[in-house]
Protein backbone atom coordinates (compact mmCIF):
# COMPACT_ATOMS: atom_id res chain seq x y z
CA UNK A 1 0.00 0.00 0.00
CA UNK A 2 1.49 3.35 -0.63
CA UNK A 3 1.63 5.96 1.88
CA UNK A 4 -0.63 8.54 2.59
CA UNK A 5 0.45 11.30 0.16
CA UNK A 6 0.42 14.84 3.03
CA UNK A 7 -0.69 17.58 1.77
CA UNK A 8 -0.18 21.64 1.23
CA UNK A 9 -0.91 23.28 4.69
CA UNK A 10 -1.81 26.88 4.90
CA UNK A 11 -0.87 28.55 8.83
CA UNK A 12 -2.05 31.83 9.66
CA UNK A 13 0.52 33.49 12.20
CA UNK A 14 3.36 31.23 11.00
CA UNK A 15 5.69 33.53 11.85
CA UNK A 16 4.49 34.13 15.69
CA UNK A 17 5.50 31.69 18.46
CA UNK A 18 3.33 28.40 18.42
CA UNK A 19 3.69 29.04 14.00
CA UNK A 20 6.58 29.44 13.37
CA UNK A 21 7.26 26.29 15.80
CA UNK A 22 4.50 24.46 13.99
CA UNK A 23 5.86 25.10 10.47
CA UNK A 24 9.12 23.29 11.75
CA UNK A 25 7.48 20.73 12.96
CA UNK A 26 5.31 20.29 9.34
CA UNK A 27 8.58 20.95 6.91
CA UNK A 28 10.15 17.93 8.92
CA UNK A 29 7.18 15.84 8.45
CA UNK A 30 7.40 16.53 4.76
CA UNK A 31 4.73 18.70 4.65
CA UNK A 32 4.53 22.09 2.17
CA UNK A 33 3.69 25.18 4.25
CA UNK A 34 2.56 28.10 3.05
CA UNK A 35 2.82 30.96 5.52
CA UNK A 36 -0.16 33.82 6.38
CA UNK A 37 1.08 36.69 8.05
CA UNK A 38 0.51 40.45 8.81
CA UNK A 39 3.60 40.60 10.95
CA UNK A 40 1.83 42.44 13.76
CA UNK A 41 3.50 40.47 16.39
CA UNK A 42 5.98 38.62 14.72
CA UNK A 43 9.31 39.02 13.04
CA UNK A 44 10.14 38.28 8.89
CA UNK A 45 13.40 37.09 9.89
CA UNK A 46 11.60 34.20 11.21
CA UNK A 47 11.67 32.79 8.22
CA UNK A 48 15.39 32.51 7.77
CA UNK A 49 15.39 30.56 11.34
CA UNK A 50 12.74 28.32 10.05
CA UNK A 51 15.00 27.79 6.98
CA UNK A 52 18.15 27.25 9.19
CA UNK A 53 16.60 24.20 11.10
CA UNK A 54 14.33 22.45 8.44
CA UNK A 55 16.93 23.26 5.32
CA UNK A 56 13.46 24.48 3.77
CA UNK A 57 12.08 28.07 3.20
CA UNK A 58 8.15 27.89 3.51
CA UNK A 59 6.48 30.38 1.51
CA UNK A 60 5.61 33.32 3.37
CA UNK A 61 2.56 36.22 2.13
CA UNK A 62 2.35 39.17 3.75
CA UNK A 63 -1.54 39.93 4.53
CA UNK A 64 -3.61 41.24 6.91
CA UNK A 65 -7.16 38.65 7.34
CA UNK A 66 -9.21 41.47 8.30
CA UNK A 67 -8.18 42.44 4.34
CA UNK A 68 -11.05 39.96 3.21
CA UNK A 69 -10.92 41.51 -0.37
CA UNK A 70 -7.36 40.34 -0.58
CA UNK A 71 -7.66 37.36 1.65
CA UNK A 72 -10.49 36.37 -0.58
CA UNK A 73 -8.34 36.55 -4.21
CA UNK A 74 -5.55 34.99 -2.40
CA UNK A 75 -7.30 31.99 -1.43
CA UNK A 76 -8.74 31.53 -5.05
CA UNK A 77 -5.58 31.13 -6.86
CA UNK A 78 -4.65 28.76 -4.20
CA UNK A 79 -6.37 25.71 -5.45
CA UNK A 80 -4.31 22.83 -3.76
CA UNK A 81 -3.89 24.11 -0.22
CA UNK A 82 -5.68 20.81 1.70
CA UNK A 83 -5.03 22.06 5.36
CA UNK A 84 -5.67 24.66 7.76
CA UNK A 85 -4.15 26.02 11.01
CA UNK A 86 -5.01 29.11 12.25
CA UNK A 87 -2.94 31.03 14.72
CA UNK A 88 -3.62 34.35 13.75
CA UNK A 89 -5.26 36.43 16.44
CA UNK A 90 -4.67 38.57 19.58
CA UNK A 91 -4.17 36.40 22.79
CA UNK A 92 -3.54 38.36 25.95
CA UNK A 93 -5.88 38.18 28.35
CA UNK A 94 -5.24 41.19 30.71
CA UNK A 95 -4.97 43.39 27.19
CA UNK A 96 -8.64 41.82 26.18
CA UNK A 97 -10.23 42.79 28.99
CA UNK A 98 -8.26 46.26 28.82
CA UNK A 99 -9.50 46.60 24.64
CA UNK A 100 -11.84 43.76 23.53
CA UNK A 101 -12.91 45.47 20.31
CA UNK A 102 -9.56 44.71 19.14
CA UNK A 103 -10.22 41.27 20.32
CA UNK A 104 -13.31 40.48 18.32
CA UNK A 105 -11.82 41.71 15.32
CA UNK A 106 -8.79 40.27 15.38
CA UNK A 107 -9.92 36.93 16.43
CA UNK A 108 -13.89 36.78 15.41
CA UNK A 109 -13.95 38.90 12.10
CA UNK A 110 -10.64 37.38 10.79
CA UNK A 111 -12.01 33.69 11.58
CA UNK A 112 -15.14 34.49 9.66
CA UNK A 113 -13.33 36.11 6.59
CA UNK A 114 -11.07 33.36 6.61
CA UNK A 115 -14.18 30.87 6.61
CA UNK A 116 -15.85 32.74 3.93
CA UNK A 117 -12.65 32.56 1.58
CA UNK A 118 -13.00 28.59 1.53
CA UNK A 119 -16.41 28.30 0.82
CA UNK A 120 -17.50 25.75 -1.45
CA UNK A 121 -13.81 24.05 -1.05
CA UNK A 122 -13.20 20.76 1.17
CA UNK A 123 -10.65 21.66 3.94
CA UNK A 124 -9.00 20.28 7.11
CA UNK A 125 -9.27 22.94 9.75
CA UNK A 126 -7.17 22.65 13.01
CA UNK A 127 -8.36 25.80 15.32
CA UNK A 128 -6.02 27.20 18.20
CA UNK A 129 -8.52 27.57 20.72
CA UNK A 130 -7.70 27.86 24.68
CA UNK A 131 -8.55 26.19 28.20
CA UNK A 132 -9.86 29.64 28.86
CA UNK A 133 -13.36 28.13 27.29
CA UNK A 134 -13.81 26.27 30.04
CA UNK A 135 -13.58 29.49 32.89
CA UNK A 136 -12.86 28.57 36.10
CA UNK A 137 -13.93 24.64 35.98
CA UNK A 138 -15.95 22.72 38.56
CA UNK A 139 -13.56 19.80 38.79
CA UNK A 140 -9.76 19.35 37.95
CA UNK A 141 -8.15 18.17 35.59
CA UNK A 142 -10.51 19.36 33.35
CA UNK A 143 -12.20 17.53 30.10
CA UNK A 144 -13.35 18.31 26.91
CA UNK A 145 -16.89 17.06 28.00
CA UNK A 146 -16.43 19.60 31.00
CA UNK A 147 -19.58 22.67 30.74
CA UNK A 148 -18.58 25.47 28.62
CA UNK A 149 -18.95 28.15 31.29
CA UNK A 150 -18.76 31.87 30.39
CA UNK A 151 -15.43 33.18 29.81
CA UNK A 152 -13.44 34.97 32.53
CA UNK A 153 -12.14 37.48 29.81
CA UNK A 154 -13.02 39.17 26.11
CA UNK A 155 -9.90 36.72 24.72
CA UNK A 156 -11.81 33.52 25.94
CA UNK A 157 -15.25 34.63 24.83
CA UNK A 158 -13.39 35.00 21.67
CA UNK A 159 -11.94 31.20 21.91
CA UNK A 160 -15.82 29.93 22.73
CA UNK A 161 -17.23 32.00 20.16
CA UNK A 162 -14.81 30.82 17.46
CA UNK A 163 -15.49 27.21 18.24
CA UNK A 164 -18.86 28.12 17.87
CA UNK A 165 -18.80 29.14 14.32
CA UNK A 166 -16.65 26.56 13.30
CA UNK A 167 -19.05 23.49 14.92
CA UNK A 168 -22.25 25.32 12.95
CA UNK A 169 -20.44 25.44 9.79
CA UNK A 170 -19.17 22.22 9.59
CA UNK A 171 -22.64 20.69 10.85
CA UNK A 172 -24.10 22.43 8.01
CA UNK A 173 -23.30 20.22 5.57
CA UNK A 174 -20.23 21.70 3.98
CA UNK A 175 -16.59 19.97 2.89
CA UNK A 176 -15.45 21.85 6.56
CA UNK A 177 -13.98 19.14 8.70
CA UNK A 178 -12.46 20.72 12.21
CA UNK A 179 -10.60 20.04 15.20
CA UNK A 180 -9.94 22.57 17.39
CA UNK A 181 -7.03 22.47 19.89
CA UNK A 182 -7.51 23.64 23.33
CA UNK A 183 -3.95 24.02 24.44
CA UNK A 184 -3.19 25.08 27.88
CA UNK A 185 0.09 27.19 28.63
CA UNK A 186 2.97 26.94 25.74
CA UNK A 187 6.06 27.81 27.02
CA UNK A 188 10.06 27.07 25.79
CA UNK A 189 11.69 27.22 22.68
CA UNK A 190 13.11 25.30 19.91
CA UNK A 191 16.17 23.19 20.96
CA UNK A 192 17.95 24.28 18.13
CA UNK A 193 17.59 28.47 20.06
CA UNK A 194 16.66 29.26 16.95
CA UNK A 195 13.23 30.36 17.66
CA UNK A 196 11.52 31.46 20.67
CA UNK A 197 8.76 33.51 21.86
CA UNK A 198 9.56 36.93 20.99
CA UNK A 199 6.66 38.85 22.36
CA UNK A 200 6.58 43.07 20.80
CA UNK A 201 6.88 45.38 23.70
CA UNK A 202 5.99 44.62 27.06
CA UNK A 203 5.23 40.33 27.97
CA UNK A 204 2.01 39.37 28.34
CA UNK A 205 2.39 35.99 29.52
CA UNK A 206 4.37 34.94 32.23
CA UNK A 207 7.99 33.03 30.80
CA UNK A 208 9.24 36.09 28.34
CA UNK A 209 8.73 37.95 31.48
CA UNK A 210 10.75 35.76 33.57
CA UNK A 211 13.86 35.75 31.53
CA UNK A 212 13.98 38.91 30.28
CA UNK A 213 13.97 39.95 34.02
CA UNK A 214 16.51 37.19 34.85
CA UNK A 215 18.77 39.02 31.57
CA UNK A 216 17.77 42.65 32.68
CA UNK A 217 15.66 43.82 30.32
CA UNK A 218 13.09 44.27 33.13
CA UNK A 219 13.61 45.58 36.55
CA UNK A 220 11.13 42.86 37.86
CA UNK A 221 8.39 40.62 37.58
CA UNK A 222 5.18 40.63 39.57
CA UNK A 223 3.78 37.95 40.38
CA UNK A 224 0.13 38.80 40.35
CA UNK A 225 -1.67 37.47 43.84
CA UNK A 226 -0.32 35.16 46.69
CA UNK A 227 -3.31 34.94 48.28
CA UNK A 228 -5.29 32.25 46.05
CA UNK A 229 -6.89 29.12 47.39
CA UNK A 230 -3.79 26.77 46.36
CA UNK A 231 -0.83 25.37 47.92
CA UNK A 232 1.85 28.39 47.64
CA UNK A 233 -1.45 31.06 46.86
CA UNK A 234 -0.24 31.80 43.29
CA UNK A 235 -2.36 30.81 40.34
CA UNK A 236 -1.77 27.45 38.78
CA UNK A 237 -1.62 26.43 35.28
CA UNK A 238 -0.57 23.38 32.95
CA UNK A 239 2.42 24.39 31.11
CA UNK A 240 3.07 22.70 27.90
CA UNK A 241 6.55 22.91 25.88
CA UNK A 242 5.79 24.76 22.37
CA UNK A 243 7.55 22.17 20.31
CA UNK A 244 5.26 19.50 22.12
CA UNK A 245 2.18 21.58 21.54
CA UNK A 246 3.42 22.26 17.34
CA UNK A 247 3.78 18.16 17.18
CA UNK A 248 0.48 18.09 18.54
CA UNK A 249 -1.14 19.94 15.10
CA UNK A 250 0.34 17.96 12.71
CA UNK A 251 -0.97 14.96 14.72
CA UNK A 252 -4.70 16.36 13.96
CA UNK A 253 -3.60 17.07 10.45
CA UNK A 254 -2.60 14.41 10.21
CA UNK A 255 -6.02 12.50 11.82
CA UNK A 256 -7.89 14.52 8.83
CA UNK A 257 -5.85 13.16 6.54
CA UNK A 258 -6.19 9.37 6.92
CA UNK A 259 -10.39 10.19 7.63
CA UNK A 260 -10.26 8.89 10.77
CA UNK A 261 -12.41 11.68 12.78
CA UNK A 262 -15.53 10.43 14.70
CA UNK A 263 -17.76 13.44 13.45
CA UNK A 264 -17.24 16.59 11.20
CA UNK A 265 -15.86 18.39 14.33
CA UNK A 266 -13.57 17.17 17.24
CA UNK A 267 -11.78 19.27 20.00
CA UNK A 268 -8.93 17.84 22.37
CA UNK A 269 -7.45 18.84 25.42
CA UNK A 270 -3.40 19.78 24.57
CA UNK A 271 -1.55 20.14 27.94
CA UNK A 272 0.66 17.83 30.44
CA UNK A 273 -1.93 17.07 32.74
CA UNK A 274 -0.21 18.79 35.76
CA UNK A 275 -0.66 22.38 37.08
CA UNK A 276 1.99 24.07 38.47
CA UNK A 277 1.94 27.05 40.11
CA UNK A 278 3.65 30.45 39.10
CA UNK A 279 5.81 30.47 42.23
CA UNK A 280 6.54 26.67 41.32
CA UNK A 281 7.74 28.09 37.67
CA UNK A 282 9.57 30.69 39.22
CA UNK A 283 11.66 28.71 41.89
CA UNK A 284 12.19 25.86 38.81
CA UNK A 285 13.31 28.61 36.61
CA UNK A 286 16.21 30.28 39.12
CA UNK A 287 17.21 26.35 40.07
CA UNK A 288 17.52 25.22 36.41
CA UNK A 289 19.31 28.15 34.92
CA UNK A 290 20.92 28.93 38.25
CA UNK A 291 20.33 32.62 38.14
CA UNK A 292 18.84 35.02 40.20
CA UNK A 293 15.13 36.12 39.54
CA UNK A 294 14.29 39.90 40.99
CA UNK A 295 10.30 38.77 41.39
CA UNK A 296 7.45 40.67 43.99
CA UNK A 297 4.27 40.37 44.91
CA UNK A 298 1.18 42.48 43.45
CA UNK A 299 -2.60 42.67 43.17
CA UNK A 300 -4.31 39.48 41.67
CA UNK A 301 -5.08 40.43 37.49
CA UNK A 302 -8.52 40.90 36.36
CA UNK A 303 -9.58 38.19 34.08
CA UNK A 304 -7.04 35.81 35.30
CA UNK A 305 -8.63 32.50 36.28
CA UNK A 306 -7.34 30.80 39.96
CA UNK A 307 -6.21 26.96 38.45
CA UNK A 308 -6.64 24.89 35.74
CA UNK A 309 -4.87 21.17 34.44
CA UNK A 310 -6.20 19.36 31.64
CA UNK A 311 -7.67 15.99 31.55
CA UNK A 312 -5.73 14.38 28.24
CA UNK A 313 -6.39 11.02 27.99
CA UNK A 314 -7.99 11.80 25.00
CA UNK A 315 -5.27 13.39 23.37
CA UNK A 316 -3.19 10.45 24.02
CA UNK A 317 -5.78 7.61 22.93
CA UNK A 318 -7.88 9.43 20.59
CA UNK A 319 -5.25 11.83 18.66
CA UNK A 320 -2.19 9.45 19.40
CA UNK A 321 -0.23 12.44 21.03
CA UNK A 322 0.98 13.39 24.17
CA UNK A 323 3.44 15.58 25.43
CA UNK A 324 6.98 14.12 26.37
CA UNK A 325 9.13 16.94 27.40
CA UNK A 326 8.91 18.31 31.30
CA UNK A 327 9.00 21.87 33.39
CA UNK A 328 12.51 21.76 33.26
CA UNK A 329 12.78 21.22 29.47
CA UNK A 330 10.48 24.39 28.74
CA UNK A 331 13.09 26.66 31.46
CA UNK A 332 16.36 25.47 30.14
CA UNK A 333 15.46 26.16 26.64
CA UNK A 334 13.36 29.24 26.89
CA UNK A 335 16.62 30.76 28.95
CA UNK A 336 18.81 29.56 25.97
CA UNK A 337 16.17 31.83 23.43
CA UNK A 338 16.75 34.47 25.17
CA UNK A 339 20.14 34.37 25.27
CA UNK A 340 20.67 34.04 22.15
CA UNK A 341 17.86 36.59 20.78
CA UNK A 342 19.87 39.42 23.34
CA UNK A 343 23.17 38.43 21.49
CA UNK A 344 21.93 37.87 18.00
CA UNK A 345 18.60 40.67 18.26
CA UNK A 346 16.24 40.56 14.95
């Protein structure tokens, strides 16, 4: 029997953090990429770091989705893209709640444009959605059959309301299959240093913070409460290495591929299935790396949800994936991104 012949994947935000990890992960799986990008909150010299570890330059286009004339005439001349994954949108939470206008259009009105541009076509759609759809959750770790409760901020209403769309068009009858991703807490980098997260301006999310404070970019972090109902009183999360969570979408491509879905739409749990707490990060962080971290203690941060671990069993039966590399894995390397990045700046 001959293989399965993969074929041309289309990623919006390839060049951003879980992309441009992604697109590695799909060049070495012999996949062709074709890159989606307004460069918003990414770098172009990605690309040449994506070419340096794969031996492979994907093809990168320049456009902005909320463009949907030229999304639209893009698309059309694109007849043999088979696959989907979309990472382009906004994803802080404490900036959603401070501006969620720019939330629903970057992350509802591109989705929909984006939707409208394949019409009529059969495609494979893998969705980055978020644990934030499940708010604060009833019982840890948490499922994918878990209640959809309402979101603790504008950037996980956007996450439920995506989903949304996407399970009503593909139950409409149209070539749309979909499985959406709800990954917990990516953190690390590539082990190659290559890549990393490379956030514009000030972190939103808690690792970048931690070592550019540990390199001195920052004065200090903040850790924001102490005072929650868990062991150490800081919030907990399930942090996932990137380069696990990038393996993880070509698995579901992959899935598409061979027709082995259950229904039209599917959504898995992508995490580790342990919670650690930000203190717990922080302490692994200074022990791994053996530096110094310059950290206090501030107000808790609206929108921010107390704990939350995943249930993935089904991941790992269902999707045939689970993650492999630990806490320690995701320190060491994301200290050894930004290392490099403050020697060798884009």
């Amino acid at each position: 029997m001959s293989a399965l012949k993969k074929g041309k994947i289309l990623v919006t935000g390839g060049t951003g953090y879980i992309g441009s990890h992604t697109v590695v992960e799909l060049q070495n799986s012999g996949y062709e990429v074709i890159i989606l990008d307004n460069l918003s909150n990414s770098n172009i010299k990605v690309l040449v770091q994506i070419t340096a570890i794969t031996g492979k330059r994907p093809q990168f286009i320049q456009l902005d989705l909320r463009d949907k004339v030229a999304l639209t005439e893009f698309i059309s001349g694109q007849g043999d893209i088979t696959g989907l994954i979309h990472f382009a949108a906004s994803k802080s939470v404490g900036e959603s709640v401070k501006e969620p206008l720019l939330y629903y259009e970057n992350n509802i009105c591109t989705l929909v444009n984006l939707l409208g541009a394949f019409v009529g076509r059969k495609i494979n759609f893998v969705f980055s959605s978020s644990c934030t759809v499940y708010g604060q959750p009833d019982v840890l770790p948490v499922a994918e059959t878990a209640p959809v409760k309402t979101a603790e901020s504008p950037y996980g209403n956007t996450k439920q309301i995506g989903e949304e769309i996407l399970r009503e068009t593909a139950d409409a009858g149209s070539d749309l299959k979909v499985i959406a991703l709800r990954y917990f807490n990516p953190v690390g980098a590539h082990a190659s240093a290559l890549i990393g997260e490379l956030p514009n301006g000030v972190p939103q999310n808690l690792v970048p913070f931690v070592t550019q404070t540990a390199i001195g970019k920052r004065d200090f972090l903040t850790v924001y409460g102490d005072d929650y109902d868990t062991p150490d009183g800081s919030c907990i999360r399930d942090y996932i290495h990137v380069v696990d969570l990038a393996r993880a979408h070509v698995a579901a491509i992959a899935r598409m591929e061979a027709e082995k879905m259950d229904s039209v739409y599917e959504t898995f749990n992508i995490g580790t299935g342990n919670g650690n707490s930000v203190l717990e990060v922080i302490h692994a962080f200074q022990r791994v790396n053996s530096v110094a971290l310059n950290f206090r203690i501030g107000a808790p941060r609206e929108g921010d949800i107390m704990k939350i671990w995943g249930d993935v069993d089904k991941a790992a039966t269902v999707l045939n994936w689970k993650a492999e590399l630990t806490l320690d894995d995701m320190l060491s390397s994301a200290w050894a991104w930004e290392k490099y990045i403050n020697s060798n700046p884009y």
